[in-house]
C-alpha atoms as a PDB file:
ATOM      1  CA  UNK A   1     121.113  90.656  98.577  1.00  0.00           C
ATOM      2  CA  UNK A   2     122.005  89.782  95.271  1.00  0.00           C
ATOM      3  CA  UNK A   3     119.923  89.308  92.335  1.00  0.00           C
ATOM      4  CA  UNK A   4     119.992  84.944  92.349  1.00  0.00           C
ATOM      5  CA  UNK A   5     118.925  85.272  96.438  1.00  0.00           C
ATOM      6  CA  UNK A   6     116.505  87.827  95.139  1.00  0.00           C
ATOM      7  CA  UNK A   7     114.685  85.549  92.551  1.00  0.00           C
ATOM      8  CA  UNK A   8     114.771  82.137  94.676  1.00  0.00           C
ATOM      9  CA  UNK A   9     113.009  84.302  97.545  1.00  0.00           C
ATOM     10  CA  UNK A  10     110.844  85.892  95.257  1.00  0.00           C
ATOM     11  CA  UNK A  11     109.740  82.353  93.543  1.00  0.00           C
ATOM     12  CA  UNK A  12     109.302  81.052  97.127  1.00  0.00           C
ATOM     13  CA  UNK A  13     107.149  83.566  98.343  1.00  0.00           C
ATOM     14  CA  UNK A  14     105.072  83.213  94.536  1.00  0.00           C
ATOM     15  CA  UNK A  15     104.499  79.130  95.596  1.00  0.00           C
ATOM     16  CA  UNK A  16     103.354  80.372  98.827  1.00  0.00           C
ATOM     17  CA  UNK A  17     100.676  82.869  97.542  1.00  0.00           C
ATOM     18  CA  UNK A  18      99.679  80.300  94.758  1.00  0.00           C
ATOM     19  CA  UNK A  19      98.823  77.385  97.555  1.00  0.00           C
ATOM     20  CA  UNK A  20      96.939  80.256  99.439  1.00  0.00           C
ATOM     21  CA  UNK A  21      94.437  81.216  96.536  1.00  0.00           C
ATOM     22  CA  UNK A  22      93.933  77.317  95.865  1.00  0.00           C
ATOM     23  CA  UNK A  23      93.071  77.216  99.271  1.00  0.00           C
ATOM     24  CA  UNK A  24      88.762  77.422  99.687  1.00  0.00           C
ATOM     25  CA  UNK A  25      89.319  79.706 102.317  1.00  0.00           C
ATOM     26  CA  UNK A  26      91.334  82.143 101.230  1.00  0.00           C
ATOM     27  CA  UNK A  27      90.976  85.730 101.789  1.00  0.00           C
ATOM     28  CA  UNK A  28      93.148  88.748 100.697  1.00  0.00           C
ATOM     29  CA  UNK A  29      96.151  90.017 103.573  1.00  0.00           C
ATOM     30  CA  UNK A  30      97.935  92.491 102.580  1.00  0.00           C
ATOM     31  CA  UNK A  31     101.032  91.811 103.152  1.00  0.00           C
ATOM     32  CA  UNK A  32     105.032  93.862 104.089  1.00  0.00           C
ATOM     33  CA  UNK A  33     106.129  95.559 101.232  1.00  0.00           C
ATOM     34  CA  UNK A  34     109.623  94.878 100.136  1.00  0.00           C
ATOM     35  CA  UNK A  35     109.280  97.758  97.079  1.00  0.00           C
ATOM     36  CA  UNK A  36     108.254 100.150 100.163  1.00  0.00           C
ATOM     37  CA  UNK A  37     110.912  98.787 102.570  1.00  0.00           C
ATOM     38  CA  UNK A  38     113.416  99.639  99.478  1.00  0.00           C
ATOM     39  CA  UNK A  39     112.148 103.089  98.624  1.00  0.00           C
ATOM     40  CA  UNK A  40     112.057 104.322 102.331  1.00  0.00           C
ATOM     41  CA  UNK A  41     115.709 103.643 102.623  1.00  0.00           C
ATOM     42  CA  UNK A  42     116.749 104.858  99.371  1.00  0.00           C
ATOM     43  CA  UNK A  43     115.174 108.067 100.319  1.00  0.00           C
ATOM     44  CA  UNK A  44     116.276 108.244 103.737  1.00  0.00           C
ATOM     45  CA  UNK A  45     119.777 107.519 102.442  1.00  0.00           C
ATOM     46  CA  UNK A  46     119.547 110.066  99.604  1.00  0.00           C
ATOM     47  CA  UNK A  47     118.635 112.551 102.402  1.00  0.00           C
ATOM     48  CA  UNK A  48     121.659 111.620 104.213  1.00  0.00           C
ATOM     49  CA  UNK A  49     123.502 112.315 101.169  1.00  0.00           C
ATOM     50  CA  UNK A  50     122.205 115.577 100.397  1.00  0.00           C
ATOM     51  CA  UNK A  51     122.575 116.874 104.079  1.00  0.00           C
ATOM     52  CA  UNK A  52     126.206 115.670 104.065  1.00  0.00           C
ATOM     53  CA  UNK A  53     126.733 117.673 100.431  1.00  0.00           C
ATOM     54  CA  UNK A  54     125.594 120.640 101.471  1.00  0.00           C
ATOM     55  CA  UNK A  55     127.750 120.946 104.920  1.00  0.00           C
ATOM     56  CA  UNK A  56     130.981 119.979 103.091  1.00  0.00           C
ATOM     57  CA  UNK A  57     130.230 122.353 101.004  1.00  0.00           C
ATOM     58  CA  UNK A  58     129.610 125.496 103.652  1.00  0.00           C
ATOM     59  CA  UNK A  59     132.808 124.415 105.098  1.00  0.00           C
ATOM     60  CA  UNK A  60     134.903 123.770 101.787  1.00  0.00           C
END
């Protein structure tokens, strides 16, 4: 996703959460992460990595 896509989504989902509060009724969700989402793959793909260093370099 690139960084424009990032920011319209990002201001979309702000709207959303604004209406919500000015709502009487509102009460706290938690709600998906996207900052978790990114960190599990980044360290799942960094894992990957390392794995795939150190066999190439037992076999080089």
């Amino acid at each position: 996703m690139n960084w424009p896509s990032a920011m319209a989504a990002s201001t979309r989902q702000h709207r959303l959460n604004l209406r919500q509060i000015k709502r009487d009724d509102h009460f706290y969700t938690d709600q998906f992460s996207i900052t978790m989402a990114t960190a599990t793959a980044l360290i799942m793909i960094e894992a990957v990595a390392l794995v795939l260093l150190i066999q190439g370099a037992q076999t080089g």
